[in-house]
Structure formats: C-alpha cells, structure tokens
C-alpha atoms as a PDB file:
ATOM      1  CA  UNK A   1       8.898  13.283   1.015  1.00  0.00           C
ATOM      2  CA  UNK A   2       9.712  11.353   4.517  1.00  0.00           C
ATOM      3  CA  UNK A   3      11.996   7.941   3.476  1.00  0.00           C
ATOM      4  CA  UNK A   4       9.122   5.998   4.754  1.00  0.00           C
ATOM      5  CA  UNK A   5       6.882   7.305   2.380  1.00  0.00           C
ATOM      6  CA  UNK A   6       9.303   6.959  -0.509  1.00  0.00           C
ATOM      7  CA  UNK A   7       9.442   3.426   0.967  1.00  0.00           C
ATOM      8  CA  UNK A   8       5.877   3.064   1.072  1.00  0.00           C
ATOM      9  CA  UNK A   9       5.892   4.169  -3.334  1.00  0.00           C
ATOM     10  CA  UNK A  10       8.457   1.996  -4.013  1.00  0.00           C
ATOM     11  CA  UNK A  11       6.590  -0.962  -2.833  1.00  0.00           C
ATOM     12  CA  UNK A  12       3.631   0.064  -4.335  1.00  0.00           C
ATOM     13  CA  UNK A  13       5.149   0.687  -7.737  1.00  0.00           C
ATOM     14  CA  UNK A  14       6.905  -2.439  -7.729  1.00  0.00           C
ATOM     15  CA  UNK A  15       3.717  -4.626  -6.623  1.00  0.00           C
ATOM     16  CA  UNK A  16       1.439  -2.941  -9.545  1.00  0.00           C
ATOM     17  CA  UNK A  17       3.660  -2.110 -12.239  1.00  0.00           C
ATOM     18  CA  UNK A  18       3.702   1.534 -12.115  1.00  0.00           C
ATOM     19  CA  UNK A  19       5.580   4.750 -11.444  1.00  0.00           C
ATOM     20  CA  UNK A  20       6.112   6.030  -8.580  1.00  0.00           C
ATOM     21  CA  UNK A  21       5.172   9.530  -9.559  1.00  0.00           C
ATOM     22  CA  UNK A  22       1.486   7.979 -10.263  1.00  0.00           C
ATOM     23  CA  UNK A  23       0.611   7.526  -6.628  1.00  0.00           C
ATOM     24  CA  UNK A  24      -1.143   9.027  -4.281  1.00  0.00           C
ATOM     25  CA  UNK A  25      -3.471   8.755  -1.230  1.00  0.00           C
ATOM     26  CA  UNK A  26      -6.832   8.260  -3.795  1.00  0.00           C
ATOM     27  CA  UNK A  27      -4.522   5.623  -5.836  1.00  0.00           C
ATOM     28  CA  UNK A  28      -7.109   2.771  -5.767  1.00  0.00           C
ATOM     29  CA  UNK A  29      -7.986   0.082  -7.805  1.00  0.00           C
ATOM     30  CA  UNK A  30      -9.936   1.702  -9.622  1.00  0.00           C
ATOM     31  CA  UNK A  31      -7.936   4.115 -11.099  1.00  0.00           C
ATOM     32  CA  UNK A  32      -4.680   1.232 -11.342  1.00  0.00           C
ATOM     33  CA  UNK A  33      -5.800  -1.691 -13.815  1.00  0.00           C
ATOM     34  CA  UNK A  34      -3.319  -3.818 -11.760  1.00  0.00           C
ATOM     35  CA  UNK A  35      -4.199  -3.457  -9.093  1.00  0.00           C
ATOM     36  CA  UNK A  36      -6.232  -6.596  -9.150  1.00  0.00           C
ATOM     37  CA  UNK A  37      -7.302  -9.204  -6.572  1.00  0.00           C
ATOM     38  CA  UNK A  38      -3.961 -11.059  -6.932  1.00  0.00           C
ATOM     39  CA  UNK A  39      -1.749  -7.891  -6.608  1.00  0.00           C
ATOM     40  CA  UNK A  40      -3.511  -6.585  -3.810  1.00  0.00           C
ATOM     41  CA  UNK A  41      -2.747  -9.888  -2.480  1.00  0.00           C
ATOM     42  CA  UNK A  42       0.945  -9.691  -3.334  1.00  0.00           C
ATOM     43  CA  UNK A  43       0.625  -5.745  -2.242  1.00  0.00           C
ATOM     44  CA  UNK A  44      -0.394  -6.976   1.312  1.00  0.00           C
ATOM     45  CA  UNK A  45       2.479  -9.454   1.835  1.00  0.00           C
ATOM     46  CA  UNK A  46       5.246  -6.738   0.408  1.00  0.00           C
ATOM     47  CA  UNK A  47       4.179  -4.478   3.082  1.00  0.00           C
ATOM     48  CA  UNK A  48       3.790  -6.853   6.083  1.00  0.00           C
ATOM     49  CA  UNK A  49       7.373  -7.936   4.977  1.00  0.00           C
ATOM     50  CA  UNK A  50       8.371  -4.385   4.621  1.00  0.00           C
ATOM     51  CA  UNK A  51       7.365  -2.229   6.970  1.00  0.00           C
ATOM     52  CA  UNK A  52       7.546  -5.634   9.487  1.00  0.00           C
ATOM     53  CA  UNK A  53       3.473  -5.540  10.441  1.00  0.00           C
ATOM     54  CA  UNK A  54       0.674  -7.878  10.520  1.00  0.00           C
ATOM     55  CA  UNK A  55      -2.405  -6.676   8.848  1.00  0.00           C
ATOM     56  CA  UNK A  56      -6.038  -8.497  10.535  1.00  0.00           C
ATOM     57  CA  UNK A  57      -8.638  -9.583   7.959  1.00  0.00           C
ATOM     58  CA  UNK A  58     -10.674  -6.142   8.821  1.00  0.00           C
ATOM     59  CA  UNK A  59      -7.768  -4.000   7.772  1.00  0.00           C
ATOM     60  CA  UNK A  60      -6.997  -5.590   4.720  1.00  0.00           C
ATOM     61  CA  UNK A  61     -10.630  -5.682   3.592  1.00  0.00           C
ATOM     62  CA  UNK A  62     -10.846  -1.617   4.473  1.00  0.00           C
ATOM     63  CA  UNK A  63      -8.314  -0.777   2.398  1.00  0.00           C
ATOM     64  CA  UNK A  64     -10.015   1.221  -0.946  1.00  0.00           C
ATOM     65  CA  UNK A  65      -6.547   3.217  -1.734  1.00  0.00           C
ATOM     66  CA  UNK A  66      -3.527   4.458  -1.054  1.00  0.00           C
ATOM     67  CA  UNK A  67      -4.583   6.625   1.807  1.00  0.00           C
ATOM     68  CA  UNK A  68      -6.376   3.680   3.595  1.00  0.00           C
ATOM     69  CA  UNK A  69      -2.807   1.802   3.305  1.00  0.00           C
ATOM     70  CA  UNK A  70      -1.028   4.402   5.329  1.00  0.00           C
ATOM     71  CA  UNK A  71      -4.245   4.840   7.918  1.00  0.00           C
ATOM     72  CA  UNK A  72      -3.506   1.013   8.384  1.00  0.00           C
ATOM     73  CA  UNK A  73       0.454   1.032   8.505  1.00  0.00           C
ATOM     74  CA  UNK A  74       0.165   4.332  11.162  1.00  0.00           C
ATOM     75  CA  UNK A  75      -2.242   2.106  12.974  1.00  0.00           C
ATOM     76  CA  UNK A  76       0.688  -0.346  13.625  1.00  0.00           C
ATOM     77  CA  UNK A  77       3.022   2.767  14.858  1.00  0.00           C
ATOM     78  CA  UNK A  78       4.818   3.336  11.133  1.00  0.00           C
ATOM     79  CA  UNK A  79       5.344   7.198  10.601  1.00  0.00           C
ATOM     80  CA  UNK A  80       4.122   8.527   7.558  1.00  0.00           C
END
C-alpha cells in the first residue's frame, strides 16, 4: 500500500469513525452507518484540504464509495 493510499484510509477512518482495515473501494454508505450526510460533508472538506483539490458539485454528488473517491482524486492528478 502506496503512502497516498494509506493517506487516503487515514482520512477516511478519521472522518467516519472506523478502522482503517475496514475500507475498501465498495466502502459506501451503505455498508458504514456513519457515513451520513454530515460526514460525507466533513469527508469532502478533509480531502480537498488533504490531498489540496477542489471537488465540483458533479463529483461530489457521484461519489457512491470508496472507489468513486479515488476515480475523483486521480481525476485531479493524485496517484493512487
């Protein structure tokens, strides 16, 4: 596992409360209780301020799970 990627978990363990080793690319809200409106909110903000990216509306509303959040972050030249 790349740093980036280990970057990527940490974030989204941190945001939602769970373990790293509990993520995946089909990670999604519905298989994370909280990953609710709020946290993917909060999830969205941790990224753009981590990874030092802008999401658009579109991107942010296409993202089902994990695997859409690295499509999106790739999109803005981050290697996964």
């Amino acid at each position: 596992m790349n740093d980036t990627i280990k970057k990527l978990n940490s974030i989204i363990a941190r945001v939602l409360r769970i373990s790293e080793t509990n993520i995946n690319d089909l990670t999604s809200p519905e298989t994370v209780p909280s990953w609710d409106s709020y946290n993917a909110l909060m999830l969205v903000s941790e990224l753009e301020a981590g990874f030092s990216v802008h999401f658009t509306i579109d991107e942010v509303v296409a993202v089902k799970n994990v695997g859409d959040v690295k499509a999106a972050l790739r999109k803005h030249g981050i290697e996964l």
